[in-house]
Every structure is written in C-alpha cells, then in structure tokens.
N, C-alpha and C. Protein backbone atom coordinates (compact mmCIF):
# COMPACT_ATOMS: atom_id res chain seq x y z
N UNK A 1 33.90 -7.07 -15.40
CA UNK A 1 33.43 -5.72 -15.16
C UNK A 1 32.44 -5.77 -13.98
N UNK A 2 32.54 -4.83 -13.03
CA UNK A 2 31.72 -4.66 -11.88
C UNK A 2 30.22 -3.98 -12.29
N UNK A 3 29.35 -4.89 -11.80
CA UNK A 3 28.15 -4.20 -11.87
C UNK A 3 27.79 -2.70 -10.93
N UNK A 4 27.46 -1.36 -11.74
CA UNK A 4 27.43 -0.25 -11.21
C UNK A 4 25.64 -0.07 -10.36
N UNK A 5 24.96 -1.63 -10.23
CA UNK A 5 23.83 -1.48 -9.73
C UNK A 5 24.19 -1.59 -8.32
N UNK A 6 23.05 -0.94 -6.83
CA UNK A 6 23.75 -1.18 -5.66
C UNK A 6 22.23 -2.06 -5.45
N UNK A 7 22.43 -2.83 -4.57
CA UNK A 7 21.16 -3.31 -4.02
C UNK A 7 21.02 -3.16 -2.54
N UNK A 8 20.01 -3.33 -1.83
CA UNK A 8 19.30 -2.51 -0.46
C UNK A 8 18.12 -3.46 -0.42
N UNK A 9 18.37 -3.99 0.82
CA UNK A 9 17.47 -4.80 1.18
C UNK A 9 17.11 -3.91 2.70
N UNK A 10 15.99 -3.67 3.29
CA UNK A 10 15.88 -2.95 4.51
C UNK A 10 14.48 -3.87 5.46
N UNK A 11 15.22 -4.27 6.51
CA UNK A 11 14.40 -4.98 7.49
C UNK A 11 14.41 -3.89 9.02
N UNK A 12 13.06 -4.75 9.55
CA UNK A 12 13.12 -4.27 10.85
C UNK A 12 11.64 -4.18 11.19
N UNK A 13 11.26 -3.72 12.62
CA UNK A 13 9.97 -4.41 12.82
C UNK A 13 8.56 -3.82 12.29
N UNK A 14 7.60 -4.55 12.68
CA UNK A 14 6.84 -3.76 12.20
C UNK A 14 6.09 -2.33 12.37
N UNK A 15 5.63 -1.11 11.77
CA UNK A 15 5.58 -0.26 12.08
C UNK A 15 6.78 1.11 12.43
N UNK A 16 7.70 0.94 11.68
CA UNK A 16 9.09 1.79 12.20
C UNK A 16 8.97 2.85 10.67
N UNK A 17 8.35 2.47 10.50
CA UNK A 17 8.53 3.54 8.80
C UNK A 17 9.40 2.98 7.65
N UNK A 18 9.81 1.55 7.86
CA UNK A 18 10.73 0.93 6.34
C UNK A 18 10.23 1.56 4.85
N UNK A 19 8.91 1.30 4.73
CA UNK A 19 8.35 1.67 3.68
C UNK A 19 8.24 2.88 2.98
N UNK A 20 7.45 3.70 4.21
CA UNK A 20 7.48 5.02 3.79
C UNK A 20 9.07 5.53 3.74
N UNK A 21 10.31 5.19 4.24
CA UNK A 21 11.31 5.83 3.97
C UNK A 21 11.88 5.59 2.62
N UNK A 22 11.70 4.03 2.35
CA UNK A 22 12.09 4.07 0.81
C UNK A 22 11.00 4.36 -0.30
N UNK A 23 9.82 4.72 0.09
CA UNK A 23 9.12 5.74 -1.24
C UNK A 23 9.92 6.59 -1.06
N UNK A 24 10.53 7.34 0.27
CA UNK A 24 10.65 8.81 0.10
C UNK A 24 12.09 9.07 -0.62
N UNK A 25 12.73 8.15 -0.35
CA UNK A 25 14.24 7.56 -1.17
C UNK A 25 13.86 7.67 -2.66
N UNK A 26 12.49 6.62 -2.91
CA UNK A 26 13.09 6.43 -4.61
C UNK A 26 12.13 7.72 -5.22
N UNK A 27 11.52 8.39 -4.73
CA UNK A 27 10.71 9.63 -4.63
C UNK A 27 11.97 10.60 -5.29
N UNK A 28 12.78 10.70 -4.57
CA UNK A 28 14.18 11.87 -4.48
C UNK A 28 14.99 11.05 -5.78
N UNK A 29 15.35 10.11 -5.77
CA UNK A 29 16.53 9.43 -6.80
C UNK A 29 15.42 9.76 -7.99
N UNK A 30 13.87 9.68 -8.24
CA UNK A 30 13.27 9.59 -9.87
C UNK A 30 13.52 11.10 -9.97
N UNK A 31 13.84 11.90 -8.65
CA UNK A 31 13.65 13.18 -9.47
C UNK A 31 14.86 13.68 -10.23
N UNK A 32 15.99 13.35 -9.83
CA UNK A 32 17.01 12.93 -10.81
C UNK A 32 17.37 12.03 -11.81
N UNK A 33 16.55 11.64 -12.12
CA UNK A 33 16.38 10.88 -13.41
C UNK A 33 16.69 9.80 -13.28
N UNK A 34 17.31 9.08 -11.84
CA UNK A 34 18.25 7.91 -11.39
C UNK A 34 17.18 6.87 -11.53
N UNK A 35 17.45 5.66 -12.22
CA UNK A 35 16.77 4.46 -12.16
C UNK A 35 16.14 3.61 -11.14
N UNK A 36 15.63 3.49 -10.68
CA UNK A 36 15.29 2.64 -9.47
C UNK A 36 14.17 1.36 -9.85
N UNK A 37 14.64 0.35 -9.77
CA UNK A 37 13.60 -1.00 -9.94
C UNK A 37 13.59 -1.61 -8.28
N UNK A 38 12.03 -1.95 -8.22
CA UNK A 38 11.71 -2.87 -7.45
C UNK A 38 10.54 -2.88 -6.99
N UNK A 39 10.41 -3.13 -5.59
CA UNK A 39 8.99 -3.20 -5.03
C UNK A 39 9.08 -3.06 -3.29
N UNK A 40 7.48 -2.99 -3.53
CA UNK A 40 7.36 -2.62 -1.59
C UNK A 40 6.24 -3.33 -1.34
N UNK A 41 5.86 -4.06 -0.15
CA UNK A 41 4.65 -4.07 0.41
C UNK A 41 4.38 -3.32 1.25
N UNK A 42 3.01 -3.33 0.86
CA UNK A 42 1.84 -2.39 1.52
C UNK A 42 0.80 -2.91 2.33
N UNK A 43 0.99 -3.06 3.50
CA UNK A 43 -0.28 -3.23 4.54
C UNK A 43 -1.57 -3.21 3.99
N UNK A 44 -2.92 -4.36 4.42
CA UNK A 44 -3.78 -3.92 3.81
C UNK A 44 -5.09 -3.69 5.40
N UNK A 45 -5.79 -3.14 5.44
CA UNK A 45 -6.12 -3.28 6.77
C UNK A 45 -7.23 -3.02 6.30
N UNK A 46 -8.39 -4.00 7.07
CA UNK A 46 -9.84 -3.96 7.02
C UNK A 46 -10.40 -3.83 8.67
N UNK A 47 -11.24 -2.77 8.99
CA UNK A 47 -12.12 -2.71 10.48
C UNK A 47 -10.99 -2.63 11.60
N UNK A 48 -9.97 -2.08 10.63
CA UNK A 48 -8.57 -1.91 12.10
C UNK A 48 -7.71 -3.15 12.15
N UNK A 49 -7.70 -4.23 11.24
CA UNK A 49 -7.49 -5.55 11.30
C UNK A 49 -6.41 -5.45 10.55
N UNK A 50 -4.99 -6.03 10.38
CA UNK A 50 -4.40 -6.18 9.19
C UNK A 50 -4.89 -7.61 8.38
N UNK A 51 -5.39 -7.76 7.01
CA UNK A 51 -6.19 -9.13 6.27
C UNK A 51 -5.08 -9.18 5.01
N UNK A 52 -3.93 -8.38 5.06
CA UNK A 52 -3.05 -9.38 4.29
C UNK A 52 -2.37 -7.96 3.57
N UNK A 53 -1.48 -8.21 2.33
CA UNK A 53 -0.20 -7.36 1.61
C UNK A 53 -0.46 -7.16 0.73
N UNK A 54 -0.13 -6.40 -0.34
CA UNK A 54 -0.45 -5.69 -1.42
C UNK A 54 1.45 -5.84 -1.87
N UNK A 55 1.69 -6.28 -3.13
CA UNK A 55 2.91 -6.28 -3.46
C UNK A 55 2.94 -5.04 -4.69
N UNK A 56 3.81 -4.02 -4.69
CA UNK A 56 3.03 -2.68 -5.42
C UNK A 56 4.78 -2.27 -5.79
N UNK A 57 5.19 -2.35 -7.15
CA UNK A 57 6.51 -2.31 -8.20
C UNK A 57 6.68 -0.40 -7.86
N UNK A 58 7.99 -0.78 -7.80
CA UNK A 58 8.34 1.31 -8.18
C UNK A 58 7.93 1.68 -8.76
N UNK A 59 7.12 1.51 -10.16
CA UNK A 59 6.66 1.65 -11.43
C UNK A 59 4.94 2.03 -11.07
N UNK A 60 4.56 1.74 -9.54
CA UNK A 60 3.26 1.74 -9.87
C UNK A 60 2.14 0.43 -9.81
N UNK A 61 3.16 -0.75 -10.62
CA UNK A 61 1.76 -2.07 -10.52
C UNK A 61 1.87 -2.63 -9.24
N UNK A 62 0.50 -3.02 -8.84
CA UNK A 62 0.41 -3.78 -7.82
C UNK A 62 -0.55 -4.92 -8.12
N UNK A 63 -0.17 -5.74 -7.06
CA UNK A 63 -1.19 -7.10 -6.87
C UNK A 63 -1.11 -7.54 -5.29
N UNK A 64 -2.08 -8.53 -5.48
CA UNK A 64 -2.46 -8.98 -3.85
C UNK A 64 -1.18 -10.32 -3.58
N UNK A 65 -0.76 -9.49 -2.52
CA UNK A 65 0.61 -10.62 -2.39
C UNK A 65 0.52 -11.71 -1.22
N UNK A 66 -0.50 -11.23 -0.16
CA UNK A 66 -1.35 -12.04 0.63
C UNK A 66 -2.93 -11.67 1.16
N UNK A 67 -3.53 -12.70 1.41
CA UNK A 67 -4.93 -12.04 2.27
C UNK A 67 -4.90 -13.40 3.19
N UNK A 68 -5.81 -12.87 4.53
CA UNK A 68 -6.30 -13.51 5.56
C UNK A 68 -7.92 -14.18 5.41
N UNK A 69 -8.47 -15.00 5.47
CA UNK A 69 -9.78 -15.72 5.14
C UNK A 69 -10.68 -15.21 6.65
C-alpha cells in the first residue's frame, strides 16, 4: 500500500522567504483540518548579527538548534 503522506523538502539561499512561505502553507492546510508534521528554522539575530538557529516544530516547540560563542 502507498503511503498517502507527501514530503517537501525546500532549499535555496539565504533570505528568499523559504520559511515564511511554508508557515504561510501550513498556516492554510491547519485551517482545513489537514495534518502537517515538522519543523522550521528560525534565524536568531543579536545587534544585527546572525548568533545561531532556533529549531521550532509545526506544533509550536522550539529549541536552540545552534548558537555562535
């Protein structure tokens, strides 16, 4: 039996909107009740600096997925 899950992996450089397009994706699919699992990173920027990623689940949890010393 074929799995009816699709998966989506989305690259490309930095700053082009990857992120914000798939909140705005799984934004539209929860409002139909459609399932969506996974995750996004999130830029973390200190004094204009980027100091590392924030790894943050469709669901909401996040954790520190990198920092800069």
């Amino acid at each position: 039996m074929a799995s009816s899950y699709r998966h989506v992996v989305l690259t490309g450089p930095p700053g082009v909107g990857k992120t914000t397009l798939v909140q705005k994706i799984v934004s539209s699919l929860q409002k139909t009740s459609t399932p969506c699992y996974g995750f996004v990173t999130q830029e973390v920027r200190q004094g204009g600096r980027r100091t590392g990623f924030d790894i943050v689940t469709l669901d909401g949890k996040s954790a520190i997925l990198s920092r800069v010393k």
